[in-house]
N, C-alpha and C. Protein backbone atom coordinates (compact mmCIF):
# COMPACT_ATOMS: atom_id res chain seq x y z
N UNK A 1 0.84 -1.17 0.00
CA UNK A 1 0.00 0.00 0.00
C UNK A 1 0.89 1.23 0.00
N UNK A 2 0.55 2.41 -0.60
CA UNK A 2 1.27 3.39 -1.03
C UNK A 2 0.64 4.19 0.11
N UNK A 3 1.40 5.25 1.16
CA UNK A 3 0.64 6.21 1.71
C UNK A 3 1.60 7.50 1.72
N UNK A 4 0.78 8.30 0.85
CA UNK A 4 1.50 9.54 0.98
C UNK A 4 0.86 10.69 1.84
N UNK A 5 1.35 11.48 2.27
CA UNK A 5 0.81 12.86 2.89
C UNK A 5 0.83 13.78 2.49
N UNK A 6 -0.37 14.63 2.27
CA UNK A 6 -0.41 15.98 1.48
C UNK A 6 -1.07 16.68 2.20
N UNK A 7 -1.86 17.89 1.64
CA UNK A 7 -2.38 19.17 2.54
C UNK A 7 -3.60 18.69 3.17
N UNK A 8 -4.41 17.94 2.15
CA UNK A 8 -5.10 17.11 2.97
C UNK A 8 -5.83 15.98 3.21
N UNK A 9 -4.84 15.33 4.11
CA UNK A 9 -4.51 14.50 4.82
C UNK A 9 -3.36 13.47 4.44
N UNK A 10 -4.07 11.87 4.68
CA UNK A 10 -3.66 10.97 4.08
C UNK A 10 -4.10 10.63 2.54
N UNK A 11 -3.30 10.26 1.18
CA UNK A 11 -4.17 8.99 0.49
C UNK A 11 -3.33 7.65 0.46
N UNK A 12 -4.03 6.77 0.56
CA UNK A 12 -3.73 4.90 0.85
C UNK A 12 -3.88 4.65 -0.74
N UNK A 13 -3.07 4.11 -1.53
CA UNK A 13 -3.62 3.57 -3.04
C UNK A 13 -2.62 2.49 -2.71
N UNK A 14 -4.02 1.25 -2.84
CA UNK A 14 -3.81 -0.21 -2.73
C UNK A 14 -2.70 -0.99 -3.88
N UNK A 15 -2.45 -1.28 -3.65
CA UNK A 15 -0.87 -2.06 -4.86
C UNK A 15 -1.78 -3.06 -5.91
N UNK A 16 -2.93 -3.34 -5.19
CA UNK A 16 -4.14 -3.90 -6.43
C UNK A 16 -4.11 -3.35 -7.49
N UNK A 17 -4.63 -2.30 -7.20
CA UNK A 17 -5.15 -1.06 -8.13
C UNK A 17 -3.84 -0.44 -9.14
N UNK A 18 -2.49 -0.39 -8.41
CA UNK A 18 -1.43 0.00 -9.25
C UNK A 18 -1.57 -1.38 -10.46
N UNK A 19 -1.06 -2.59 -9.85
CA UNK A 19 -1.05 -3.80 -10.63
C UNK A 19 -2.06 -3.83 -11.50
N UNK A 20 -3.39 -3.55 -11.77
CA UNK A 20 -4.31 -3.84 -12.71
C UNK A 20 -4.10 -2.44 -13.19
N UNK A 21 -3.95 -1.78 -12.87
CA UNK A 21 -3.82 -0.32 -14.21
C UNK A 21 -2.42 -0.63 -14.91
N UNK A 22 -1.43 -0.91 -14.56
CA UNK A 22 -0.02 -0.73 -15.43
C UNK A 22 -0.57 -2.61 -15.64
N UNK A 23 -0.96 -3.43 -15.54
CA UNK A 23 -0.88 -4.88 -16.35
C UNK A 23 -1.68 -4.23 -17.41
N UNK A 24 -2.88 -3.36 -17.57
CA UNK A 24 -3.76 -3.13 -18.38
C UNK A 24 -3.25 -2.55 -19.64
N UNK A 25 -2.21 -1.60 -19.29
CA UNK A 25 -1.41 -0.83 -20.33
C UNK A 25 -0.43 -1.17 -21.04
N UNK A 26 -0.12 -2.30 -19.82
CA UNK A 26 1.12 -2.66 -20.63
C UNK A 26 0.70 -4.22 -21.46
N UNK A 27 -0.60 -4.87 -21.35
CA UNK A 27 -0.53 -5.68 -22.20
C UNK A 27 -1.49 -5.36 -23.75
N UNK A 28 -1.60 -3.84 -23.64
CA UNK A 28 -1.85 -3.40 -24.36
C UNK A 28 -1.04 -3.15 -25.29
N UNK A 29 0.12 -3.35 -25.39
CA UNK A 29 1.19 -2.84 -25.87
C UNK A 29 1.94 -3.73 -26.73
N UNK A 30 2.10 -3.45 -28.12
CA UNK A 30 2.19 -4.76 -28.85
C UNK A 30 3.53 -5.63 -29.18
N UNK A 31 4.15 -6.24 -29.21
CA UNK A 31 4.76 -7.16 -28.72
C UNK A 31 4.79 -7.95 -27.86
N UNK A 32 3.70 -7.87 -26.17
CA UNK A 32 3.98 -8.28 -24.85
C UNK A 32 3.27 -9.48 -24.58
N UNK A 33 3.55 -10.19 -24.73
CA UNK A 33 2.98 -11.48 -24.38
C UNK A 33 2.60 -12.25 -23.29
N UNK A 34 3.11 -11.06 -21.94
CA UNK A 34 2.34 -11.26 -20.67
C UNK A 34 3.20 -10.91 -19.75
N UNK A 35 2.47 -10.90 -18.48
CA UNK A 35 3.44 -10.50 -17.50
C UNK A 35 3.86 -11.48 -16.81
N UNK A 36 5.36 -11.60 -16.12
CA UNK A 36 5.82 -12.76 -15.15
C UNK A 36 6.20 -12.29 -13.85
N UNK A 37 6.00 -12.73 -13.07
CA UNK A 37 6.71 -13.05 -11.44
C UNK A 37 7.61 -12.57 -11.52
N UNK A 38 7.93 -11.13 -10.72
CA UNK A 38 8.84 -10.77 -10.59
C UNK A 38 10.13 -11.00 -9.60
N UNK A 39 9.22 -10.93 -8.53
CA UNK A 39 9.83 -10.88 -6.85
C UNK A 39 9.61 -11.65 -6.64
N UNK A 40 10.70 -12.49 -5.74
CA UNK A 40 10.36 -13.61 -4.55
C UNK A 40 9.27 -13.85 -4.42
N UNK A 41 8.63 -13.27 -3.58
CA UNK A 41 7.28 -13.47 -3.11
C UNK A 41 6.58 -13.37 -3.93
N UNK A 42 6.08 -12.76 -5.40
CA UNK A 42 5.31 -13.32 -5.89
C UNK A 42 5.49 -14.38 -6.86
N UNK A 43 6.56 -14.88 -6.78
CA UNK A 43 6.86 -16.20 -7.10
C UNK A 43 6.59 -17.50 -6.38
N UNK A 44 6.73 -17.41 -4.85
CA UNK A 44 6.79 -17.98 -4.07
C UNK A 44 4.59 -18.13 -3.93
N UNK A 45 3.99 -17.17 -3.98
CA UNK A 45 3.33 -17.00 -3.85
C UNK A 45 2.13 -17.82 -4.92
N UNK A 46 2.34 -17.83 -6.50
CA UNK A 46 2.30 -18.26 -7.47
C UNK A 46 2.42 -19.84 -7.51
N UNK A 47 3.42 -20.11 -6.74
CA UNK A 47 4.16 -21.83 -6.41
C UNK A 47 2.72 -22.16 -5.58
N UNK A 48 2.59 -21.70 -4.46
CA UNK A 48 1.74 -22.00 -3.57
C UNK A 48 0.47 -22.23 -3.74
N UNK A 49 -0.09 -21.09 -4.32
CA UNK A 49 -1.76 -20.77 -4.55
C UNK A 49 -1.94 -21.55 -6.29
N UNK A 50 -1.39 -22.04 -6.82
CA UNK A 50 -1.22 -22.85 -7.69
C UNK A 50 -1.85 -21.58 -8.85
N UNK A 51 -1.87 -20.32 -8.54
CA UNK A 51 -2.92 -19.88 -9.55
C UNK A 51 -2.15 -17.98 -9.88
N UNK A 52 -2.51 -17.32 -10.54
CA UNK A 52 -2.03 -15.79 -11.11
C UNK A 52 -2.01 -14.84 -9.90
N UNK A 53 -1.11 -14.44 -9.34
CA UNK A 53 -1.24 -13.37 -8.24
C UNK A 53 -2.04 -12.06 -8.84
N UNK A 54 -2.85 -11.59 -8.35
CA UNK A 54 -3.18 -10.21 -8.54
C UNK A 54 -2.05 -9.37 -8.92
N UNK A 55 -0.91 -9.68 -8.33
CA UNK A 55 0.07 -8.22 -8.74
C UNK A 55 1.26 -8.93 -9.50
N UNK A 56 0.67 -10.29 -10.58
CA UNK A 56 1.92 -10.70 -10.93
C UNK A 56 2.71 -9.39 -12.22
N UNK A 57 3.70 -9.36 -11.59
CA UNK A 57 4.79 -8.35 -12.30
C UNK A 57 4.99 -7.72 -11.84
N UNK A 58 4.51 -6.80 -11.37
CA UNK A 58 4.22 -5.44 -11.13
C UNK A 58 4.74 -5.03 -9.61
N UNK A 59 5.74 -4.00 -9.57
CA UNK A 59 5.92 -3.71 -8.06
C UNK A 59 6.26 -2.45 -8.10
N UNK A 60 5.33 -1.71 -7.28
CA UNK A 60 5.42 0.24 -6.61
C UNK A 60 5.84 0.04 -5.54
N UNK A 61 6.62 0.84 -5.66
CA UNK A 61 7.59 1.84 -4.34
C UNK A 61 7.37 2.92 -4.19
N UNK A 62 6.81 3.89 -2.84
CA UNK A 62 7.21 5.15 -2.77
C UNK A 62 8.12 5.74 -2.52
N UNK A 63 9.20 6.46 -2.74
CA UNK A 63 10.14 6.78 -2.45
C UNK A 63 9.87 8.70 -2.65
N UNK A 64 10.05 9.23 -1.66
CA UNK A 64 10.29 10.60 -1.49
C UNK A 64 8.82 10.85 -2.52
N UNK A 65 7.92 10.35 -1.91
CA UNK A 65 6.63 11.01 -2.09
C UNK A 65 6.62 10.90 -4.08
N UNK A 66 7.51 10.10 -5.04
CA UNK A 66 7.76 9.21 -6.13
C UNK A 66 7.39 8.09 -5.92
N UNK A 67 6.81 7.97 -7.10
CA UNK A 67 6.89 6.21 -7.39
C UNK A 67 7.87 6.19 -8.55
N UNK A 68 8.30 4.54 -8.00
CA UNK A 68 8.61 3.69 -8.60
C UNK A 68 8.47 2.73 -8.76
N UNK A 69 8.40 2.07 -10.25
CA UNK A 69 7.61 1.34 -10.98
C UNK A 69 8.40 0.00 -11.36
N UNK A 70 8.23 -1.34 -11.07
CA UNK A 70 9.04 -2.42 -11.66
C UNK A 70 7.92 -3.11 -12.59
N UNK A 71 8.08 -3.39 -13.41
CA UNK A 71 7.57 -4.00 -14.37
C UNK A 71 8.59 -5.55 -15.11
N UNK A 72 7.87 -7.07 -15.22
CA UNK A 72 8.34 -7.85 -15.54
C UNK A 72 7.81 -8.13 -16.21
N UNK A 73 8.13 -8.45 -17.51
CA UNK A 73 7.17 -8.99 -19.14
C UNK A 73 7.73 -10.06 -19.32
N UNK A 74 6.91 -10.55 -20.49
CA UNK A 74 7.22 -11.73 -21.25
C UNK A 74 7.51 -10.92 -22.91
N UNK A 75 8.01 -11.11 -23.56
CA UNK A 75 8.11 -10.32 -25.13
C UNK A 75 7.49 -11.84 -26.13
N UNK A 76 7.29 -11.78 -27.12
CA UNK A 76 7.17 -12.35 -28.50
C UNK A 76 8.53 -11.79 -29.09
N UNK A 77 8.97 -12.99 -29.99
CA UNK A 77 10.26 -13.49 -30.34
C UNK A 77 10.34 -12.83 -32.06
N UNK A 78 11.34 -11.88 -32.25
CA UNK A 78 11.23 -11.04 -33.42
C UNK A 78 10.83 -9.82 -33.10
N UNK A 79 10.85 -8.99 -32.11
CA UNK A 79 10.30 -8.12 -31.69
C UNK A 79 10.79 -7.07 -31.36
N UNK A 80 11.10 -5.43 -31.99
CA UNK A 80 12.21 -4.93 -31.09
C UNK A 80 11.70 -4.72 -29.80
N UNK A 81 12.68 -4.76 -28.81
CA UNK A 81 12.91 -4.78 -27.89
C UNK A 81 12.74 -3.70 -26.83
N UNK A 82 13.43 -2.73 -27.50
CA UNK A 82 13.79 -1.60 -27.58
C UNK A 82 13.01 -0.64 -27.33
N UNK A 83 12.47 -0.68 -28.70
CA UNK A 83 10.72 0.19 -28.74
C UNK A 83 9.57 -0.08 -28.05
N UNK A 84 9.96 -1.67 -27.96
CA UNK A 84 8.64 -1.88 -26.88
C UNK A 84 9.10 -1.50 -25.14
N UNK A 85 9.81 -1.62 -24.90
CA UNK A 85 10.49 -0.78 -23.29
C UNK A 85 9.70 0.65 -23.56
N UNK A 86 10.27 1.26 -24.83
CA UNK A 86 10.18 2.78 -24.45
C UNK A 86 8.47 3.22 -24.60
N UNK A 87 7.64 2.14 -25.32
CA UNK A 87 6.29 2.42 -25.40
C UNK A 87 5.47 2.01 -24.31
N UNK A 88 6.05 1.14 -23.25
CA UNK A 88 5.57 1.04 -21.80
C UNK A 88 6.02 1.40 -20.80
N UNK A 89 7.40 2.46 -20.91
CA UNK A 89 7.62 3.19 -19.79
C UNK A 89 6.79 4.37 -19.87
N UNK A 90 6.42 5.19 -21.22
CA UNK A 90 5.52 6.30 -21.48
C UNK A 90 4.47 5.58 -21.16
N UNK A 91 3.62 5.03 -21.84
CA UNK A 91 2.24 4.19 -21.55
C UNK A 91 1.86 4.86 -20.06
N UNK A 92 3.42 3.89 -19.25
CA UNK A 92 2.96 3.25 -18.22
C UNK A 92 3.01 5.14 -17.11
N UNK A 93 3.69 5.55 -17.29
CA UNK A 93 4.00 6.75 -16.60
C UNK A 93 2.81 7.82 -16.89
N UNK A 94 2.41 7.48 -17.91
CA UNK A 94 0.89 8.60 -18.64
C UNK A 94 0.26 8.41 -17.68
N UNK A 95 -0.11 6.39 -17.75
CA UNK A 95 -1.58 6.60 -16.79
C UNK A 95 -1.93 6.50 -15.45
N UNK A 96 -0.32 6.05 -14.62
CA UNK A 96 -0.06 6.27 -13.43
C UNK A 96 -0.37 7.87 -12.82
N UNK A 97 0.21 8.37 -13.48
CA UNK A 97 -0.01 9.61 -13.33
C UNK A 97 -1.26 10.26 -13.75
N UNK A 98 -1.69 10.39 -14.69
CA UNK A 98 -2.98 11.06 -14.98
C UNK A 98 -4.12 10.29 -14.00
N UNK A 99 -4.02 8.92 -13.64
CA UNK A 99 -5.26 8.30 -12.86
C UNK A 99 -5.03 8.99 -11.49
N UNK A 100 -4.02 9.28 -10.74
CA UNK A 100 -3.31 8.68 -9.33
C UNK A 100 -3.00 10.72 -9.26
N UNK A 101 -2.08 11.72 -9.73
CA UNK A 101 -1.88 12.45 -9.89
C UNK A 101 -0.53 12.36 -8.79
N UNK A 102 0.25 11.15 -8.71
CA UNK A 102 1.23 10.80 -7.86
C UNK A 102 2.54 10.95 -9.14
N UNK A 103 3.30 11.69 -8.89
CA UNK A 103 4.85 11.52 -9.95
C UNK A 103 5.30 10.27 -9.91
N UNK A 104 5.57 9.91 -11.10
CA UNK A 104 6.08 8.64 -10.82
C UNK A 104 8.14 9.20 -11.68
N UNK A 105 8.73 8.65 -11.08
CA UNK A 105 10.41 9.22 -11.30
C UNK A 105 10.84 8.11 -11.94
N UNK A 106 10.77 6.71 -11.79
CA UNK A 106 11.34 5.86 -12.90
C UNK A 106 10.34 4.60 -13.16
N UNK A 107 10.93 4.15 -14.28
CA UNK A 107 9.89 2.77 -14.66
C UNK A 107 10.88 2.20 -15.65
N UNK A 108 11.22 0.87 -14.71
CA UNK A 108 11.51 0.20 -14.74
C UNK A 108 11.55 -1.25 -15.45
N UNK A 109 11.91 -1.66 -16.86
CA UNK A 109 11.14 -2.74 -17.19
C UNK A 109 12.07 -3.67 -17.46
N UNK A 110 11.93 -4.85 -17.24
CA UNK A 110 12.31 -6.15 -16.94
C UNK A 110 11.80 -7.18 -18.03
N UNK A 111 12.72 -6.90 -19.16
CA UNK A 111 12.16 -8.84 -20.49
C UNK A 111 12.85 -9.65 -19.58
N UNK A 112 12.00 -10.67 -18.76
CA UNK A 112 12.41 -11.82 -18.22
C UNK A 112 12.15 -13.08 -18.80
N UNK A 113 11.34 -12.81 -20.07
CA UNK A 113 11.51 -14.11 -21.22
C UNK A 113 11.23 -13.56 -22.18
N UNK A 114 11.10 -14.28 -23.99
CA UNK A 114 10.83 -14.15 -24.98
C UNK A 114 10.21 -15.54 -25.48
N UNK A 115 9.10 -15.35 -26.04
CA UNK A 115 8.54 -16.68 -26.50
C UNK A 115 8.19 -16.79 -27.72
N UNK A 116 7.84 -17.84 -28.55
CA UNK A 116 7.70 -18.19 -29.85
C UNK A 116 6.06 -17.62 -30.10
């Protein structure tokens, strides 16, 4: 859970809600063939519950009232690479921000496979 402090008060934005807005954008995005387990725990987590974590990929940090954004994909094979990073760090930073009105300072993305 994200909690920042502003003039007024608290806001709480659930790591749900991050995970289904940036999975939404980013499998919108053409080359991506899905998102994978990033972190330990939602790996570990994945092993266990035999089934898709809510936040598979996806991990926010606040840092100095910033987010930061980890993102873990899957790519399709023939694909630049390249272009697709730079069309889901924008994507992903547009709608973090325009939904949330929270800065987000980096985004982060992770090809942790390529498939046929």
């Amino acid at each position: 859970m994200i909690k920042i402090n502003n003039y007024l008060g608290y806001i709480e934005i659930h790591n749900e809600y991050f995970s289904n807005l940036i999975a939404k954008n980013v499998s919108e995005c053409f080359g991506v063939k899905g998102m994978v387990n990033g972190s330990t725990t939602q790996k570990l987590r994945s092993f266990i519950s035999k089934s898709d974590s809510k936040d598979k990929g996806v991990v926010v940090k606040s840092v100095d009232e910033k987010l930061i954004v980890d993102i873990h994909i899957e790519v399709s094979y023939g694909v630049n690479i390249s272009a697709i990073v730079k069309s889901i760090i924008s994507k992903v930073r547009y709608a973090v921000e325009e939904s949330t009105g929270l800065i987000v300072s980096k985004v982060n993305v992770y090809v942790d496979s390529i498939s046929v």
